[in-house]
C-alpha atoms as a PDB file:
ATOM      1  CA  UNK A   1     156.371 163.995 142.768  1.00  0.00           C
ATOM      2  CA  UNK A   2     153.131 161.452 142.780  1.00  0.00           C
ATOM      3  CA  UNK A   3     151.731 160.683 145.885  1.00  0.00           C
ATOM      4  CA  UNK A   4     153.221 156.955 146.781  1.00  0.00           C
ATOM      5  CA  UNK A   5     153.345 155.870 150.914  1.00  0.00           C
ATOM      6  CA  UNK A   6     155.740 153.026 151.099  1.00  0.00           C
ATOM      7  CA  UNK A   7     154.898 150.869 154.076  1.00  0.00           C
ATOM      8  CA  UNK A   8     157.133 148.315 155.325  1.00  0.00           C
ATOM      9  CA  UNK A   9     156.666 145.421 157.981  1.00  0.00           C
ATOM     10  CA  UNK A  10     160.113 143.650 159.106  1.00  0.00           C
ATOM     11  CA  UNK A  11     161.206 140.517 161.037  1.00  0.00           C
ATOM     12  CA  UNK A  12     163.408 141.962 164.126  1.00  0.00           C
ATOM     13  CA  UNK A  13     167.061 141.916 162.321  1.00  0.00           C
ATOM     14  CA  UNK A  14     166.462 141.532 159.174  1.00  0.00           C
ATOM     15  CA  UNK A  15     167.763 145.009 158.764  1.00  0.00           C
ATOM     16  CA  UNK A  16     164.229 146.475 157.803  1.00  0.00           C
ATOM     17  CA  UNK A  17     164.243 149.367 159.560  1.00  0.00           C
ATOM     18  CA  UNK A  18     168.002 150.465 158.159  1.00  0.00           C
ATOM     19  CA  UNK A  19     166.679 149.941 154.332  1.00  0.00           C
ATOM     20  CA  UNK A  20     163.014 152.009 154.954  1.00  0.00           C
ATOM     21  CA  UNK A  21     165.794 154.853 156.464  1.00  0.00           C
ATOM     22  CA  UNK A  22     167.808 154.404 153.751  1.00  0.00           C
ATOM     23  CA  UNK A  23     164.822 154.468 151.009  1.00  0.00           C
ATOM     24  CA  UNK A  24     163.311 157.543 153.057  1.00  0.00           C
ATOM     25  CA  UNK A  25     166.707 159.359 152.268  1.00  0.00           C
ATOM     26  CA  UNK A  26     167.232 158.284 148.838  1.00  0.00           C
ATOM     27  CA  UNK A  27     163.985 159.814 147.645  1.00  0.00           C
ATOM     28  CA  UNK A  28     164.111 162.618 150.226  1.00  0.00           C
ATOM     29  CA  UNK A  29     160.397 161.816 152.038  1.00  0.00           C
ATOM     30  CA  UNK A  30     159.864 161.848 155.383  1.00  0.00           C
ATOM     31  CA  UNK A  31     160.658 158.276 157.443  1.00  0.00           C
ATOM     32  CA  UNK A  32     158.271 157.799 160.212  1.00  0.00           C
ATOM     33  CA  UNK A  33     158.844 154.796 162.847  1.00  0.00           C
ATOM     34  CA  UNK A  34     159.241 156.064 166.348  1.00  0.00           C
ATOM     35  CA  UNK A  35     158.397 159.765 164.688  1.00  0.00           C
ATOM     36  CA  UNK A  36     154.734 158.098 165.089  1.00  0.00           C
ATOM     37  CA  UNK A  37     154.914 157.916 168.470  1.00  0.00           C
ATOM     38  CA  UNK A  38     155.969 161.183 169.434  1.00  0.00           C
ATOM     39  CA  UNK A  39     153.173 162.549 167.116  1.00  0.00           C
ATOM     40  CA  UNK A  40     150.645 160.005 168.900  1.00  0.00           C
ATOM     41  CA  UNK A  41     152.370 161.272 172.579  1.00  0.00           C
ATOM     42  CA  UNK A  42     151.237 165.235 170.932  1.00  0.00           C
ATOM     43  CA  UNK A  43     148.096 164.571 170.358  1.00  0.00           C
ATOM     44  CA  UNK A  44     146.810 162.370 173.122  1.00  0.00           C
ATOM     45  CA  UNK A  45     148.913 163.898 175.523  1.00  0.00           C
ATOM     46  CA  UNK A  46     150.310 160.663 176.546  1.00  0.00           C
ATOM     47  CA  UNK A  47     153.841 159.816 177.516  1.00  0.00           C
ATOM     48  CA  UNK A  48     156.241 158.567 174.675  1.00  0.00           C
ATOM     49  CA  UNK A  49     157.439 155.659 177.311  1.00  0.00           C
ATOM     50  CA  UNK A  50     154.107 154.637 177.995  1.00  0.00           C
ATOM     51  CA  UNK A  51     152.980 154.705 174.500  1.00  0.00           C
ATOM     52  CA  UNK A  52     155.849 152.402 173.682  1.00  0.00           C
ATOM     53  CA  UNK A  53     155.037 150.083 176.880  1.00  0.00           C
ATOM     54  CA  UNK A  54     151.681 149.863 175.387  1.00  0.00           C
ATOM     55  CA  UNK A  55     152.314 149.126 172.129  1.00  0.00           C
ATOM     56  CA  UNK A  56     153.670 145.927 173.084  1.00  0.00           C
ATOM     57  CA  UNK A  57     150.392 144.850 175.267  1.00  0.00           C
ATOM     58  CA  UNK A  58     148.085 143.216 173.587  1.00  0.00           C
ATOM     59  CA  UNK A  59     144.223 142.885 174.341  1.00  0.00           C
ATOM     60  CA  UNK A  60     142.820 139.313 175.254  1.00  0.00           C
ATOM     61  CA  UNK A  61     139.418 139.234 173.116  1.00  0.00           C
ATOM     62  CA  UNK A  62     137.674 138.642 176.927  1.00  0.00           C
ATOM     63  CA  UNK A  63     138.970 142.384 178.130  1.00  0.00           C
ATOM     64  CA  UNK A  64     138.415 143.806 174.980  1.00  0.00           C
ATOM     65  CA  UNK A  65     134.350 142.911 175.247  1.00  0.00           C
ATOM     66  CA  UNK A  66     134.350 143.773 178.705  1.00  0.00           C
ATOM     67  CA  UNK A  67     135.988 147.000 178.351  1.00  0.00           C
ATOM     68  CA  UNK A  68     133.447 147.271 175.010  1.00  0.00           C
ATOM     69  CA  UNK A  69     130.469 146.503 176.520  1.00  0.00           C
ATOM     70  CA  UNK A  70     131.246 149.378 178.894  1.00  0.00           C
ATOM     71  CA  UNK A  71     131.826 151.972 176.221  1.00  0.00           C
ATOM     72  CA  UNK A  72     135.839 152.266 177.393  1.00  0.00           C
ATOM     73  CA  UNK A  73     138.799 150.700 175.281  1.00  0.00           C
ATOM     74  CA  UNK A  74     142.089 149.378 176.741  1.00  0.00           C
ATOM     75  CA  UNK A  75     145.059 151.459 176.916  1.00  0.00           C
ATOM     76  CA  UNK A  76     146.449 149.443 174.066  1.00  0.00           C
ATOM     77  CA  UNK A  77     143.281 150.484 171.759  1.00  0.00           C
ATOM     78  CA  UNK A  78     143.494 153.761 172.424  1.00  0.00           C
ATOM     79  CA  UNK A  79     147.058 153.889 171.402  1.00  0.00           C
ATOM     80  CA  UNK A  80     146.605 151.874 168.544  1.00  0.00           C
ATOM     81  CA  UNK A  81     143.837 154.561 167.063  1.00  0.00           C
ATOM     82  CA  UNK A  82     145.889 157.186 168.222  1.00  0.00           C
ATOM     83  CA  UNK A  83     148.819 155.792 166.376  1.00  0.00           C
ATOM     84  CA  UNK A  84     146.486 154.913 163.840  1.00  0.00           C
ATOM     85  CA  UNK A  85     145.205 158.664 163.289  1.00  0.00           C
ATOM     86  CA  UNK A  86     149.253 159.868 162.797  1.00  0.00           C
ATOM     87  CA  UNK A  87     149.112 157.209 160.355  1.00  0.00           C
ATOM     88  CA  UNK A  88     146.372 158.839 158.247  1.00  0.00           C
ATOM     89  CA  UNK A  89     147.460 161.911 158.350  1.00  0.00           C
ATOM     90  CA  UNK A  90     150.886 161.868 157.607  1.00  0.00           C
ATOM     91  CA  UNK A  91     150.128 159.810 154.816  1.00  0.00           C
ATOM     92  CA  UNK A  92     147.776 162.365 154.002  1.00  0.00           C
ATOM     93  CA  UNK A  93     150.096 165.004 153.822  1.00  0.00           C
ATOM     94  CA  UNK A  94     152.547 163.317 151.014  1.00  0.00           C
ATOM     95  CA  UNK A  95     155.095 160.819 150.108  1.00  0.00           C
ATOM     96  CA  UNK A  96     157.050 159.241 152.719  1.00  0.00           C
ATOM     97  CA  UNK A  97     158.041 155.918 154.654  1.00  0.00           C
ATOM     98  CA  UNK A  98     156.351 154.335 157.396  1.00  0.00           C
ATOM     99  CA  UNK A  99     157.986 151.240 159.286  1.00  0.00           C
ATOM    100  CA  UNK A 100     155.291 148.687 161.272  1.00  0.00           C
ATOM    101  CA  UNK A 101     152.693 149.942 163.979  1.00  0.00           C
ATOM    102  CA  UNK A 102     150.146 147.775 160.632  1.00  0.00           C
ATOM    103  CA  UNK A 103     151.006 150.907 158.694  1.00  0.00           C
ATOM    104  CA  UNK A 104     149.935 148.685 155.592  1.00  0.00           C
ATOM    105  CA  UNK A 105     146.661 147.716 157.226  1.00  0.00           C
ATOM    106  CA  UNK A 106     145.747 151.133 158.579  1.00  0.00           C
ATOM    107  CA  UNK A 107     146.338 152.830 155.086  1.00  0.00           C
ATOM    108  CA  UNK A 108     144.408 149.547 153.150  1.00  0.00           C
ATOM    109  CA  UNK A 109     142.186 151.635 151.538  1.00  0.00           C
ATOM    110  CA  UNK A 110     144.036 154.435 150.577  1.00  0.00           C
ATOM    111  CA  UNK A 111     145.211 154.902 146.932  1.00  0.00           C
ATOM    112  CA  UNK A 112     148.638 155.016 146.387  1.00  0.00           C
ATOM    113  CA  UNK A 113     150.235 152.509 148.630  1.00  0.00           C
ATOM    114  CA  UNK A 114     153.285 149.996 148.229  1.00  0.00           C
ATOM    115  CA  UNK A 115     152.826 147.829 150.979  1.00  0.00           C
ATOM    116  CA  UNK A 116     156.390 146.053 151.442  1.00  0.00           C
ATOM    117  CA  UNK A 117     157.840 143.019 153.782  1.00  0.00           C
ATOM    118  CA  UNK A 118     161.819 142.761 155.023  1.00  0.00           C
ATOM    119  CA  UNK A 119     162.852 138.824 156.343  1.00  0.00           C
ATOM    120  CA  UNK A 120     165.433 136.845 156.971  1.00  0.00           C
ATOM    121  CA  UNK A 121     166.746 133.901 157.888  1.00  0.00           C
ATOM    122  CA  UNK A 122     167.004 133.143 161.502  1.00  0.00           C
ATOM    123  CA  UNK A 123     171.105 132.653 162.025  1.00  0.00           C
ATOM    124  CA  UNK A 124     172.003 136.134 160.100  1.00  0.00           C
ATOM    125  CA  UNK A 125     168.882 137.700 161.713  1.00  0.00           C
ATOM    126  CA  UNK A 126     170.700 136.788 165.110  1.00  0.00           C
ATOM    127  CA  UNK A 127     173.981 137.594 163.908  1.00  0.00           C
ATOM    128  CA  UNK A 128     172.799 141.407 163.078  1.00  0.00           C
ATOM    129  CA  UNK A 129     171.023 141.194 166.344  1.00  0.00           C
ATOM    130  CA  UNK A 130     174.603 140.860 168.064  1.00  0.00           C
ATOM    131  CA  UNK A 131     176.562 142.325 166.003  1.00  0.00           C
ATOM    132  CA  UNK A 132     174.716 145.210 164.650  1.00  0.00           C
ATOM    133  CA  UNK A 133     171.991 146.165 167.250  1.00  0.00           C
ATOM    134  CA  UNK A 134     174.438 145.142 170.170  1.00  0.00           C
ATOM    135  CA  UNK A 135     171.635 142.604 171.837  1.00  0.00           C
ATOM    136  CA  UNK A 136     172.806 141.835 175.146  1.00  0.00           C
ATOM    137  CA  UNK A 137     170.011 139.071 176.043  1.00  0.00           C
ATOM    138  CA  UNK A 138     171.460 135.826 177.271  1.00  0.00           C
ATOM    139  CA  UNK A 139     169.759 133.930 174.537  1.00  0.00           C
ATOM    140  CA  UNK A 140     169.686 136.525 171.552  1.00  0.00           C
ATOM    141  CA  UNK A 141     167.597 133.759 169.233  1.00  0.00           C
ATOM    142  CA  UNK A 142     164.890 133.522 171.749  1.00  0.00           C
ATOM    143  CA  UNK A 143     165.192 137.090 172.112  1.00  0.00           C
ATOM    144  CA  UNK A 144     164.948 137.970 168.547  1.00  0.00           C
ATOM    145  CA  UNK A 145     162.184 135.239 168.368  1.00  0.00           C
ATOM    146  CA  UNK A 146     160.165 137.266 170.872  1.00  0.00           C
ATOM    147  CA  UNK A 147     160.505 140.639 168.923  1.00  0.00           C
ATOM    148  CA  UNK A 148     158.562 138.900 166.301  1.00  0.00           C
ATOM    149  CA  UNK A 149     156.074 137.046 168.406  1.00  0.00           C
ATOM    150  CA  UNK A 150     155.432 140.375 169.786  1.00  0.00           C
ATOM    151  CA  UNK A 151     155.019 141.806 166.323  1.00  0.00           C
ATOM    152  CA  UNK A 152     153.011 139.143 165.090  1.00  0.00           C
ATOM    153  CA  UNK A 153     150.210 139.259 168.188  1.00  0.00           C
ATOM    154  CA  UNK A 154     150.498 143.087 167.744  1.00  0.00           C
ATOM    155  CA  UNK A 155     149.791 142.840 164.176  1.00  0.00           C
ATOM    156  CA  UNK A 156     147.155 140.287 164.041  1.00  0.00           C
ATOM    157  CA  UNK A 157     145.555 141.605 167.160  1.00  0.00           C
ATOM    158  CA  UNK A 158     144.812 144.748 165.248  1.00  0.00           C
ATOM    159  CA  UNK A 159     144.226 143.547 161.900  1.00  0.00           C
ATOM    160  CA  UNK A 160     142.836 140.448 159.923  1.00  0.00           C
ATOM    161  CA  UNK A 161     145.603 139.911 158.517  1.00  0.00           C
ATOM    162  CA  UNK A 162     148.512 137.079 159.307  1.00  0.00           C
ATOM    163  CA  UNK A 163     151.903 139.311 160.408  1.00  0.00           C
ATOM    164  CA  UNK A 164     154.779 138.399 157.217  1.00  0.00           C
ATOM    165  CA  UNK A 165     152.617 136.797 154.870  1.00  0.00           C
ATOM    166  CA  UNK A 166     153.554 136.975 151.654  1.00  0.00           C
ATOM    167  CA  UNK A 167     149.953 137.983 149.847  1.00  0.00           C
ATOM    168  CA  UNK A 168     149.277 141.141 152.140  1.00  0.00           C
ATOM    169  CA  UNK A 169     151.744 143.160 150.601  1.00  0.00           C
ATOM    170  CA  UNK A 170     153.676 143.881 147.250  1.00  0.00           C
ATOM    171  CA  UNK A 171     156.722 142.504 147.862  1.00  0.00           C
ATOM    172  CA  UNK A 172     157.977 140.629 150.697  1.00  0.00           C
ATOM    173  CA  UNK A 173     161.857 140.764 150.185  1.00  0.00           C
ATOM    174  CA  UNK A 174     164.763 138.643 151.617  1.00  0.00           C
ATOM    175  CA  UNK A 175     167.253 140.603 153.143  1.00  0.00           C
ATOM    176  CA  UNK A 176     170.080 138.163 152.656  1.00  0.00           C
ATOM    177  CA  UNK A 177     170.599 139.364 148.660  1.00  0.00           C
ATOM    178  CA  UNK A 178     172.306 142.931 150.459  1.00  0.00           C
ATOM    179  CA  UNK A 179     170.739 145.480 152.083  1.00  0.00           C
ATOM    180  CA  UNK A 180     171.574 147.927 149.648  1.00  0.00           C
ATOM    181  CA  UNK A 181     170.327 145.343 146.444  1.00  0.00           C
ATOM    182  CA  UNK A 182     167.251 145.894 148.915  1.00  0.00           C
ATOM    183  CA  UNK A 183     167.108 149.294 148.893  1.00  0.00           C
ATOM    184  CA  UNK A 184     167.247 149.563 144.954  1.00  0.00           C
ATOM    185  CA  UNK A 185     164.777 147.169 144.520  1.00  0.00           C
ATOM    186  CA  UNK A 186     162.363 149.375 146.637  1.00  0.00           C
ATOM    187  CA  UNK A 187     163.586 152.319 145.228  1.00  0.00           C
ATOM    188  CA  UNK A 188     162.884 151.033 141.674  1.00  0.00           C
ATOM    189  CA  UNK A 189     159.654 149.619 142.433  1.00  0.00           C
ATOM    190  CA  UNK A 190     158.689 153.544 143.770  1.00  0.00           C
ATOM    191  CA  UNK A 191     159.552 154.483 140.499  1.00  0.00           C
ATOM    192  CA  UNK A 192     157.429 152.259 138.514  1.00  0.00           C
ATOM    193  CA  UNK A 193     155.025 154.019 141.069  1.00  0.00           C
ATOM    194  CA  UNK A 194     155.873 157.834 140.343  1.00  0.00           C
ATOM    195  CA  UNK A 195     158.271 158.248 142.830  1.00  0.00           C
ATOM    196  CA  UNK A 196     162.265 159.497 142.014  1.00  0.00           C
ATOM    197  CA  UNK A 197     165.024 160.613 143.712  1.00  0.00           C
END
């Protein structure tokens, strides 16, 4: 089997996260989302909640040179590289699927990479978000709107790259032709790249 790390970046309910599982499975590779925290919690010895509380702080460019210019990163940094590291390596080790945490920015040079993007519109991504997920949030738009503001400031914090945009990875794909039509075109684009079930 050739060596191909599928990355993919998702809007919150476009159902990203359900097709990377699903493409993980099909081609019987490891899937790594929240498996990257629990490797980052391993090796830094940190806890998994407050990796995950973390992960959603971002830096203000003001604390970032203070902390900098005294040779100590924010908590957020530090779990970014460490997350970053688990990146690496797993993607070191062989084929297999990572989901956000700027997989496809972390891995930019690395040969061997389909760098992939899950959207969709707002109303269905709001309708999975209460149907599917079982979001609770008085206002599930705003709330689903906030899952991606978060993932955007995470993204671009660490990157410099703009979060969803369309010419940082292979294929951005629109979730409303089927989740499953998604899957196979993912699954056929691994194969161009070497990859089979």
């Amino acid at each position: 089997m050739a060596h191909t790390v599928i990355t993919i970046g998702r809007q919150f309910g476009s159902g990203g996260r359900i097709v990377a599982q699903r493409v993980a499975e099909s081609l019987r590779i490891p899937f790594y989302d929240k498996a990257v925290i629990d490797l980052a919690a391993k090796e830094t010895g940190l806890s998994e909640e407050f990796i995950r509380q973390a992960e959603q702080k971002k830096t203000s460019s003001f604390l970032y040179n203070l902390y900098m210019s005294t040779q100590n990163l924010p908590v957020s940094d530090q779990v970014f590289i460490a997350e970053s590291d688990v990146i690496r390596k797993v993607a070191a080790v062989g084929p297999c699927v990572i989901v956000g945490r700027c997989a496809d920015y972390v891995l930019r040079n690395q040969e061997g990479v389909l760098n992939l993007f899950i959207h969709a519109p707002l109303d269905e991504r709001i309708f999975r978000a209460k149907e599917e997920y079982k979001v609770e949030a008085a206002d599930v738009r705003a709330y689903v709107l906030k899952q991606d503001k978060r993932r955007a400031a995470f993204y671009e914090h660490f990157s410099d790259r703009v979060w969803g945009k369309a010419e940082n990875y292979h294929l951005a794909i629109n979730s409303t032709i089927g989740l499953d039509t998604t899957v196979d075109l993912i699954l056929a684009l691994a194969e161009e790249r070497g990859l089979h079930k």
